[in-house]
Every structure is written in structure tokens, then in C-alpha cells.
N, C-alpha and C. Protein backbone atom coordinates (compact mmCIF):
# COMPACT_ATOMS: atom_id res chain seq x y z
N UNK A 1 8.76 8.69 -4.90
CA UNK A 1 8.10 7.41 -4.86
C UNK A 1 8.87 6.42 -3.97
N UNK A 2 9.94 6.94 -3.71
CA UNK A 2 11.02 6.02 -2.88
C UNK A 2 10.39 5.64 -1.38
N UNK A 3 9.43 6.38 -1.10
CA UNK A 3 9.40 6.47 0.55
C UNK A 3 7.93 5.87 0.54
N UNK A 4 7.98 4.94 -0.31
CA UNK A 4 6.08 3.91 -0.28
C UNK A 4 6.38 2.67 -0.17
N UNK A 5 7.60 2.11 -1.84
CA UNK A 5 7.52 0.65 -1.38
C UNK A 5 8.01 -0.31 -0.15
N UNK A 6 7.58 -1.62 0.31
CA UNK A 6 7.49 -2.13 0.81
C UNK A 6 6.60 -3.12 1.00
N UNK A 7 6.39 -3.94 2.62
CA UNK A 7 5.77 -4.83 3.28
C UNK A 7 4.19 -4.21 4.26
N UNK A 8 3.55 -3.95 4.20
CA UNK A 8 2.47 -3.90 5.48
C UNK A 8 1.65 -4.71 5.75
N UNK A 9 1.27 -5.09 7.01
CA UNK A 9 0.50 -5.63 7.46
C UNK A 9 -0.45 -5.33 8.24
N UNK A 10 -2.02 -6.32 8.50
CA UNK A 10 -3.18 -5.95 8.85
C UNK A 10 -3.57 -7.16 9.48
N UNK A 11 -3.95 -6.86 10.78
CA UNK A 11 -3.57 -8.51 11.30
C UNK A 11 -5.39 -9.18 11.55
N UNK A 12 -6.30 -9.08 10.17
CA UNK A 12 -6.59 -9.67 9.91
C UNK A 12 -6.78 -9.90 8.69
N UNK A 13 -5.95 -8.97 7.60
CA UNK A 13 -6.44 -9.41 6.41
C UNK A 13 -4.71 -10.09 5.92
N UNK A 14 -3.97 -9.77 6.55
CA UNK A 14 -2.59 -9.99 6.47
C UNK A 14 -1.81 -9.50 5.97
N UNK A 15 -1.05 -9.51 4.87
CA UNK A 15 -0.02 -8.02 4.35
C UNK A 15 -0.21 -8.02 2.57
N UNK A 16 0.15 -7.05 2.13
CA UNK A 16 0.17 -6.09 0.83
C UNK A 16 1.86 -5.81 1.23
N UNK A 17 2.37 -5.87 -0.60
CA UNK A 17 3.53 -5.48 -0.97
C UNK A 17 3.36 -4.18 -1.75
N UNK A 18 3.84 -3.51 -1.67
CA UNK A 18 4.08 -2.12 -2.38
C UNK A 18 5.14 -1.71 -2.88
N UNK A 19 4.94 -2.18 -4.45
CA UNK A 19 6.65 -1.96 -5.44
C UNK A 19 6.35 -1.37 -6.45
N UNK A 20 7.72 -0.50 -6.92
CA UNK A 20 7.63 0.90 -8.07
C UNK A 20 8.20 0.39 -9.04
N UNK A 21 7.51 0.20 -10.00
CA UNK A 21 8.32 -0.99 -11.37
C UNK A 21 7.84 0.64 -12.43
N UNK A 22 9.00 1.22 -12.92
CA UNK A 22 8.63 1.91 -14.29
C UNK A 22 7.62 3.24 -14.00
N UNK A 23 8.63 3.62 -12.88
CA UNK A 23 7.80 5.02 -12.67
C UNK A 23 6.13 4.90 -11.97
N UNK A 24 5.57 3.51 -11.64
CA UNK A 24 4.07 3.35 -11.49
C UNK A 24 4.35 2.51 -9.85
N UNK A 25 3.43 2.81 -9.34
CA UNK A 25 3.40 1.96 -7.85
C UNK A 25 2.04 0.69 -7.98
N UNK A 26 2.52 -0.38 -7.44
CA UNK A 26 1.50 -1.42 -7.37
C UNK A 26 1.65 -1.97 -6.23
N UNK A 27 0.64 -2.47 -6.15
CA UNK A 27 -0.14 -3.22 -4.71
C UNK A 27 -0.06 -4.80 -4.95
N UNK A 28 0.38 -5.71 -4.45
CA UNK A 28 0.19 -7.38 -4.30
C UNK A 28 -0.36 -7.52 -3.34
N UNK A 29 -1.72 -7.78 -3.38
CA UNK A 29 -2.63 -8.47 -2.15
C UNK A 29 -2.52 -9.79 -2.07
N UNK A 30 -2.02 -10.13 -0.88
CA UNK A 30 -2.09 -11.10 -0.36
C UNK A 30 -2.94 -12.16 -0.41
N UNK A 31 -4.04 -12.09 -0.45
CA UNK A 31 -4.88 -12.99 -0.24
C UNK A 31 -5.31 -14.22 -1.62
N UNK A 32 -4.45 -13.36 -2.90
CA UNK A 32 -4.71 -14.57 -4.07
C UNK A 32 -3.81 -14.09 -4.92
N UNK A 33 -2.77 -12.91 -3.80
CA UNK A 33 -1.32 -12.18 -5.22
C UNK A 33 -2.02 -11.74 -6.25
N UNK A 34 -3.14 -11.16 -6.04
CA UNK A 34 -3.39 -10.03 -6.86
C UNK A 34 -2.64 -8.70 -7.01
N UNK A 35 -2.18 -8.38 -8.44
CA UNK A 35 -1.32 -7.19 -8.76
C UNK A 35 -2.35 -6.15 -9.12
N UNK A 36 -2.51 -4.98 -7.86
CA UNK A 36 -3.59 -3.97 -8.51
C UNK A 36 -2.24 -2.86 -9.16
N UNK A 37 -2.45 -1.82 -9.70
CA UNK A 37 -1.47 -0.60 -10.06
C UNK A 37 -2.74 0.80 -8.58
N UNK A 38 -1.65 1.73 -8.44
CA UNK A 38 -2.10 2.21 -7.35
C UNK A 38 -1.85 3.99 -8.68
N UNK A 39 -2.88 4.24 -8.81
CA UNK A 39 -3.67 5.53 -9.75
C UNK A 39 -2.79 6.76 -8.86
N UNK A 40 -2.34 7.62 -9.02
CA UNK A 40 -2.22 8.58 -8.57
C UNK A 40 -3.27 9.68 -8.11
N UNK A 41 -3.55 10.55 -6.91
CA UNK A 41 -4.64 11.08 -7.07
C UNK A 41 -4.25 12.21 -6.30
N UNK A 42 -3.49 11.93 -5.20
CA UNK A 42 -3.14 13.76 -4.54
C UNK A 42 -2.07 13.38 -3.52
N UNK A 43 -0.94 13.69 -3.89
CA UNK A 43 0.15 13.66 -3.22
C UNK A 43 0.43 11.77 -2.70
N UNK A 44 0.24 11.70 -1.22
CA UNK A 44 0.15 10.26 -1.10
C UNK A 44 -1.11 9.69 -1.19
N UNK A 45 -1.78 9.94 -1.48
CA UNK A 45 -3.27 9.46 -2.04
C UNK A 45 -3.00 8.51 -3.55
N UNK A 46 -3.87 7.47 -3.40
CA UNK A 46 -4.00 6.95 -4.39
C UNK A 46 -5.36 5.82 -4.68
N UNK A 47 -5.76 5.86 -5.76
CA UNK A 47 -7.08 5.24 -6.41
C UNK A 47 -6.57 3.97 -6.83
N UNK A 48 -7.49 2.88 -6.86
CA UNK A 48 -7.28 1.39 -7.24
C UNK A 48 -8.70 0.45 -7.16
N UNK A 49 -8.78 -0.43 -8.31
CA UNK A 49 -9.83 -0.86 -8.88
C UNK A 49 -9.81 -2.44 -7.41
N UNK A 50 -10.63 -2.21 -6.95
CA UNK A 50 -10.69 -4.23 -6.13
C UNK A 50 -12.05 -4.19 -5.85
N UNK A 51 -12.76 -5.13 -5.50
CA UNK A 51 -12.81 -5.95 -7.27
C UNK A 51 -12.70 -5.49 -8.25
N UNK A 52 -14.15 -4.69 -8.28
CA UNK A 52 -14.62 -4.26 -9.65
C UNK A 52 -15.16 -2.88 -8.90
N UNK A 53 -14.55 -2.06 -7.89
CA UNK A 53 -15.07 -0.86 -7.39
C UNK A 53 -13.96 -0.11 -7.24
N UNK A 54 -14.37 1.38 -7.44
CA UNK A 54 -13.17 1.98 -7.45
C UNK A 54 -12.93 2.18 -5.90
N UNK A 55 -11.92 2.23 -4.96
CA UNK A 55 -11.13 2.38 -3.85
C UNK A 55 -9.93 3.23 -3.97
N UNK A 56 -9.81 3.44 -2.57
CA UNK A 56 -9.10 4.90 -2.00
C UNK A 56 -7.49 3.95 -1.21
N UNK A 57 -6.06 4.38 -1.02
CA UNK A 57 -5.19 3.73 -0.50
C UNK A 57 -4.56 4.90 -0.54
N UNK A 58 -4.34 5.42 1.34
CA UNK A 58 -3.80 6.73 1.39
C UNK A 58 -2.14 6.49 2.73
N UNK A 59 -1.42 6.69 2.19
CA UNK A 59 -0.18 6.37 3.07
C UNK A 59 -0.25 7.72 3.87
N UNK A 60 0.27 6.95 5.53
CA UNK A 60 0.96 7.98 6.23
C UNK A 60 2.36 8.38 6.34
N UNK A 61 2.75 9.06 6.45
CA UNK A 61 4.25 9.51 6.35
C UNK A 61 4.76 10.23 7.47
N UNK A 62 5.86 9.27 8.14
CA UNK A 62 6.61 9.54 9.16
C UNK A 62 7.72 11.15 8.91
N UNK A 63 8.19 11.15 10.17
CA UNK A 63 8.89 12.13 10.20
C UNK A 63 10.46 11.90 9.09
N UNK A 64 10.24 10.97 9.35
CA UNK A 64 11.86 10.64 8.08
C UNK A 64 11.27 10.46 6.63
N UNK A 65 10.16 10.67 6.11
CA UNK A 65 9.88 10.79 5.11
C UNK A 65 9.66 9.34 4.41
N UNK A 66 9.33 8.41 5.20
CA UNK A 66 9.05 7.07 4.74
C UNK A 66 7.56 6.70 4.99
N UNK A 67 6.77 5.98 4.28
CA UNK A 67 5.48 5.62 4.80
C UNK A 67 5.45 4.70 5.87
N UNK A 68 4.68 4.94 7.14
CA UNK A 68 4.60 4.45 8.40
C UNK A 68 3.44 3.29 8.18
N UNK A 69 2.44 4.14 7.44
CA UNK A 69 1.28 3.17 7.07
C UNK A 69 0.23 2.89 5.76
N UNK A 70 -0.53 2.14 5.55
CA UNK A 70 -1.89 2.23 4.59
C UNK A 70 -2.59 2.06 5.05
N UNK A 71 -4.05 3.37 4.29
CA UNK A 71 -4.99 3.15 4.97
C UNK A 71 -5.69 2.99 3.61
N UNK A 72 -6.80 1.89 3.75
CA UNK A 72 -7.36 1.43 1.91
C UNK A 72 -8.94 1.49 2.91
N UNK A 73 -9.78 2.12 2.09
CA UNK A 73 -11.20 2.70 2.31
C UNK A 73 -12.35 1.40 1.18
N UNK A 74 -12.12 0.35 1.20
CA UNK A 74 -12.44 -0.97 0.62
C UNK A 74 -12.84 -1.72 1.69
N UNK A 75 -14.18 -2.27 1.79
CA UNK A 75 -14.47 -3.00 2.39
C UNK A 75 -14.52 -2.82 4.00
N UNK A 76 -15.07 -1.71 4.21
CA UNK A 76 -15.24 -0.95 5.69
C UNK A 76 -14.25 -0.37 6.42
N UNK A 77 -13.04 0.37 5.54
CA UNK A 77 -11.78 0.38 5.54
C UNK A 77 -10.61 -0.35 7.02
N UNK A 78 -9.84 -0.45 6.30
CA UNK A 78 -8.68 -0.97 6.83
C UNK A 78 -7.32 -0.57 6.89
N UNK A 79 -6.53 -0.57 7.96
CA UNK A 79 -5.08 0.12 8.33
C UNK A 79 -4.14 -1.21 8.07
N UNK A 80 -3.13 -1.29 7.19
CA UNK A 80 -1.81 -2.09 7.24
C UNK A 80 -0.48 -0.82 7.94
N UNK A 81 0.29 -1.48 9.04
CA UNK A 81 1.18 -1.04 9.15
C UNK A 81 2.21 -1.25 8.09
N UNK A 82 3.49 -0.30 8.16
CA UNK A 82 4.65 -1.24 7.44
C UNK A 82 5.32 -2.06 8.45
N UNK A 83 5.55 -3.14 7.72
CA UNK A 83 6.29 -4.19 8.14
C UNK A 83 8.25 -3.70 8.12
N UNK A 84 8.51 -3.06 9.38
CA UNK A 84 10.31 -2.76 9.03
C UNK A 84 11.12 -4.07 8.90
N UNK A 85 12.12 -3.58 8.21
CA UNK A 85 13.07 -4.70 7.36
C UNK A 85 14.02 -4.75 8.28
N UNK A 86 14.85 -6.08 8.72
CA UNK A 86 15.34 -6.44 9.52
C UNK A 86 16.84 -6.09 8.90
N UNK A 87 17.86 -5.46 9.63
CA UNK A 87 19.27 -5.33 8.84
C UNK A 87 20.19 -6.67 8.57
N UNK A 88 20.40 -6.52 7.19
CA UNK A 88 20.52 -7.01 6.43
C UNK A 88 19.98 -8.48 5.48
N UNK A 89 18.95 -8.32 5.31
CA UNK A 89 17.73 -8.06 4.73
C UNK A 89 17.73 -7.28 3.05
């Protein structure tokens, strides 16, 4: 689960946080800090309720084993990059 959380961004919907509190991964959308929980469903695949429909949020994974990106299938789907962390940070 180490190689998901973080920052991404979507440069028009703007960025999602992705943090592992208690073994579970969740999503903070930006747009009103909504806390979704991100369902497990097949490897980096994962299911999540926004609004009130069920949706798809599938990470890509770089060669170093970190997620490069999200791709969420909500609302005519959409790509957030990750946002890399500046050293020291």
C-alpha cells in the first residue's frame, strides 16, 4: 500500500490526496475535502462511492514501484498525475 499515497493532480479538476490510515486507502477530493475510502477490487484497482454512484480509481505504476498516476472512470473519466515531493518536504 506504500507505493499509492500521496498528491495528484488534474489540471482541471485540480488535485486528490491519497492516504493509508489503518490498513484502508482514502481519497480527499479537492473540490469540498471530501473523504471517500478507496474499496479494494484487483490489485491497483479500486471502487469508490461519488456521489451516490459507484466509480472505478485505477493507479499506474512506474518502474520503481510507486504510482505515477490516477485514472477515476467518474464523470467522463479523468487522469490526475502524482504531484512529486520536493526534497525535504
Amino acid at each position: 500500500m506504500a507505493h499509492f499515497p500521496g498528491a495528484y493532480s488534474n489540471p482541471v479538476y485540480g488535485q486528490v490526496t491519497i492516504t493509508a490510515e489503518q490498513d484502508k486507502l482514502f481519497m480527499l477530493l479537492a473540490v469540498n475535502q471530501q473523504k471517500v475510502w478507496l474499496q479494494p477490487f484487483d490489485r491497483d484497482s479500486f471502487t469508490f462511492t461519488w456521489p451516490t454512484d459507484l466509480a472505478a480509481a485505477v493507479f499506474a505504476i512506474g518502474p520503481d514501484g510507486r504510482a505515477m498516476s490516477l485514472s477515476m472512470d467518474c464523470d467522463g473519466g479523468k487522469e490526475f498525475k502524482r504531484i512529486e515531493e520536493k526534497p525535504g518536504s
